[in-house]
Protein backbone atom coordinates (compact mmCIF):
# COMPACT_ATOMS: atom_id res chain seq x y z
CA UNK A 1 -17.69 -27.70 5.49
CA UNK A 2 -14.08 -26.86 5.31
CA UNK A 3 -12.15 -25.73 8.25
CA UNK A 4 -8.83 -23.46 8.07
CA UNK A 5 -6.91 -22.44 10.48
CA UNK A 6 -4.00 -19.67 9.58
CA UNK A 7 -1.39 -18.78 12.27
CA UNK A 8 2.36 -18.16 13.29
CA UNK A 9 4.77 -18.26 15.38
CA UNK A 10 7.78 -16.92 14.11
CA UNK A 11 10.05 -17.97 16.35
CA UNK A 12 13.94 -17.33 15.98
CA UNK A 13 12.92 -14.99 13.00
CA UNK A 14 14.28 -11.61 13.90
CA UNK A 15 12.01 -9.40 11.22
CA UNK A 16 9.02 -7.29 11.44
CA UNK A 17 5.32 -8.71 12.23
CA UNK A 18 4.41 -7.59 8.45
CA UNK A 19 7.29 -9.34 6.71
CA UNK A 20 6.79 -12.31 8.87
CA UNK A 21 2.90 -12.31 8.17
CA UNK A 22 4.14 -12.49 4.60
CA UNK A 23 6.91 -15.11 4.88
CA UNK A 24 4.31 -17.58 6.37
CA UNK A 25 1.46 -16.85 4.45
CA UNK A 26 -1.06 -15.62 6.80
CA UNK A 27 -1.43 -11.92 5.89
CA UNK A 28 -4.34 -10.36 4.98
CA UNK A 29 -3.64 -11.06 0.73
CA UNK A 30 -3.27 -14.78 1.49
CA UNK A 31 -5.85 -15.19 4.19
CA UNK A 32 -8.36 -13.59 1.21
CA UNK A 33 -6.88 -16.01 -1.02
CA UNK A 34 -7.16 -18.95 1.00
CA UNK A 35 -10.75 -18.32 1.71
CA UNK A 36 -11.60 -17.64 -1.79
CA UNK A 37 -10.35 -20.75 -2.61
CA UNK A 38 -12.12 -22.72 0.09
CA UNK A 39 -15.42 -21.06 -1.32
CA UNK A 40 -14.33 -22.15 -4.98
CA UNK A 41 -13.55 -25.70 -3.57
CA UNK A 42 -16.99 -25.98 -2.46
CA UNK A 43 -18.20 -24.62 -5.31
CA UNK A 44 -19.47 -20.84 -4.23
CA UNK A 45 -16.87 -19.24 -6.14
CA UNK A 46 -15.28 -19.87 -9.51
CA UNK A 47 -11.74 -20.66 -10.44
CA UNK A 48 -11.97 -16.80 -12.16
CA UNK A 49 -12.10 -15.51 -8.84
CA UNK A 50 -9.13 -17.56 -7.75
CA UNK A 51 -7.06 -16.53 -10.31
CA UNK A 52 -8.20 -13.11 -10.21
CA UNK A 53 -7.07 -12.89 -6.08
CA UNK A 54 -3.91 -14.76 -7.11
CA UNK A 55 -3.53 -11.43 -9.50
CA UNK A 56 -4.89 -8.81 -7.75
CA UNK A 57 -2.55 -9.56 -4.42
CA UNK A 58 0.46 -10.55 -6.11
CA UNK A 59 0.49 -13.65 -4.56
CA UNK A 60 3.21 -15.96 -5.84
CA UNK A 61 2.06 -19.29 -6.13
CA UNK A 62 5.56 -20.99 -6.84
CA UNK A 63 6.99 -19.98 -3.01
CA UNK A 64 7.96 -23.37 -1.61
CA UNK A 65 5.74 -23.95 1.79
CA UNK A 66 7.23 -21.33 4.42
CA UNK A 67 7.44 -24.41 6.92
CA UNK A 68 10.30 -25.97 5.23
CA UNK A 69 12.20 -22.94 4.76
C-alpha cells in the first residue's frame, strides 16, 4: 500500500501556522487531496473525485513545489 507522510517545519518563515500550513501543502484541503488521490492511485476512488477535491478546495495545481521556493 502507499505510504504518505505530510509535515513542516517552517523554519525562518515568519507567518502564521495557517498560512504556513498552506504554503507547504499540508493543510487540511491538501492533506484530503493527497489522500484522495492515493485512494484513486490504487484504484478506490476515481479521477472524478480527484478533480472534484481539486475544485471543491481550491487547490491550485500549477504552485511550483513549496520546497524550492
Amino acid at each position: 500500500m502507499r505510504y504518505t507522510v505530510p509535515g513542516i517545519d517552517g523554519f525562518g518563515r515568519s507567518d502564521t501556522r495557517t498560512n504556513q500550513r498552506r504554503h507547504f501543502e499540508v493543510d487540511r484541503f491538501h492533506i484530503a487531496h493527497a489522500v484522495i488521490a492515493a485512494l484513486a492511485a490504487d484504484g478506490k476512488m476515481s479521477a472524478k473525485d480527484v478533480t472534484r477535491t481539486i475544485k471543491e478546495y481550491k487547490i491550485d495545481v500549477e504552485t511550483p513545489n513549496p520546497i524550492g521556493v
